[in-house]
Protein backbone atom coordinates (compact mmCIF):
# COMPACT_ATOMS: atom_id res chain seq x y z
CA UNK A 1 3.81 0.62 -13.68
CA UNK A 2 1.88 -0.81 -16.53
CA UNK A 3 3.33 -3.13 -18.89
CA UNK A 4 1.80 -5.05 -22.19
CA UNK A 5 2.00 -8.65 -22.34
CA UNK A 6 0.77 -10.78 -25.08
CA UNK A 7 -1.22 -14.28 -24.34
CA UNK A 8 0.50 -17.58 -25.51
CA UNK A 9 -0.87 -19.92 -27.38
CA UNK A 10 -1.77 -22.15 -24.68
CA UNK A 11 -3.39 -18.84 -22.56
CA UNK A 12 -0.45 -17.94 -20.76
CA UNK A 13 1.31 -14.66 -19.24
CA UNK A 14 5.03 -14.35 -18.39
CA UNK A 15 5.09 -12.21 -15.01
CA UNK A 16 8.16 -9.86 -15.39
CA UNK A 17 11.10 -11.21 -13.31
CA UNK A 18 11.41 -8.15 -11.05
CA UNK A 19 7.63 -8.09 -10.43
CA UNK A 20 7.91 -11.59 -9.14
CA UNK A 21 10.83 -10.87 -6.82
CA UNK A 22 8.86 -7.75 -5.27
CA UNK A 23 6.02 -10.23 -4.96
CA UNK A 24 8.31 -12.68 -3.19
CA UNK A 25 6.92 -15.58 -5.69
CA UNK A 26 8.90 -18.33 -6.71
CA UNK A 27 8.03 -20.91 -9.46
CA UNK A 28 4.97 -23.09 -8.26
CA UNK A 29 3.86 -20.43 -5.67
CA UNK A 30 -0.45 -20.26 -5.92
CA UNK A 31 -2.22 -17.07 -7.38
CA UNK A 32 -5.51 -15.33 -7.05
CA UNK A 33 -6.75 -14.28 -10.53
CA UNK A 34 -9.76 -12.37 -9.78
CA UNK A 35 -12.34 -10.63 -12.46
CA UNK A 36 -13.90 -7.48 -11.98
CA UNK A 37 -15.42 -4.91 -13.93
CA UNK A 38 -13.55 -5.81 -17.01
CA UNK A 39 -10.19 -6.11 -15.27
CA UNK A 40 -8.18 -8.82 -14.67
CA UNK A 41 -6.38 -8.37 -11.38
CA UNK A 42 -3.52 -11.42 -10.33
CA UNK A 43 -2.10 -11.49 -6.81
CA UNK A 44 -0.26 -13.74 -4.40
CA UNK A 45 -2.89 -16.11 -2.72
CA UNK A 46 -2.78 -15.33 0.76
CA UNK A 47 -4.69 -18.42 2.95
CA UNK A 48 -7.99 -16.33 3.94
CA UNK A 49 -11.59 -17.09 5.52
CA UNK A 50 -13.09 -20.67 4.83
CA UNK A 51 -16.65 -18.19 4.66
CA UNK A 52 -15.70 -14.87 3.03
CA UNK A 53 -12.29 -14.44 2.19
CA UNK A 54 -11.24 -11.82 4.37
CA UNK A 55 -7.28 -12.67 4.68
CA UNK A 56 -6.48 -10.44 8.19
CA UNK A 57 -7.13 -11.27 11.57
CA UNK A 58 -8.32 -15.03 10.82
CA UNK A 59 -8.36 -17.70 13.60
CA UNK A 60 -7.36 -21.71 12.70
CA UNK A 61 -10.54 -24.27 14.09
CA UNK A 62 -9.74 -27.39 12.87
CA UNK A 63 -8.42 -27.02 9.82
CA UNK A 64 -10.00 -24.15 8.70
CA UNK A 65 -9.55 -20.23 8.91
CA UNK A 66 -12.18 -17.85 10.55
CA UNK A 67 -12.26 -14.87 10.40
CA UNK A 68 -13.60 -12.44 13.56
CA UNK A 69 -17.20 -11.28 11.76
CA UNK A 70 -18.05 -14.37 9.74
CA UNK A 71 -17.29 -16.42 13.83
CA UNK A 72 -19.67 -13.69 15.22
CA UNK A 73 -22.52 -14.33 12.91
CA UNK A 74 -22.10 -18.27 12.83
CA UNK A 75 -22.05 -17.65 17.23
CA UNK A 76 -25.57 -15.48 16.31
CA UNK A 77 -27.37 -18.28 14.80
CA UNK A 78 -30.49 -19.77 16.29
């Protein structure tokens, strides 16, 4: 579904009520706003890799999340 929105005057977008409860986001909840080849794209911030990203299949060392590739390569180096 696409929807215009206009910027505030302080930069701000109101995210549609019913958008937000099929998100699951309540007030205060963090977002990812990411750029990309001219778009915009905002989404839930989901806890990912310390290294890349990569949000599935992490493992917790220390206080930090891993995920299985970037642990490979760091296990790889000399």
């Amino acid at each position: 579904m696409r929807l215009i929105k206009k910027i505030d005057n302080l930069g701000r977008v109101v995210v549609p009520k019913g958008y937000r409860m099929m998100l699951g986001l309540q007030p205060g909840d963090p977002l990812d706003i990411e750029f990309d080849d001219g778009r915009l794209t905002i989404s839930p911030h989901r806890d990912g890799c310390a290294f890349c990203g990569a949000s599935e299949a992490v493992h917790h060392f220390l206080d930090k999340k891993i995920c299985p590739d970037c642990l490979r390569r760091i296990k790889n180096l000399p």
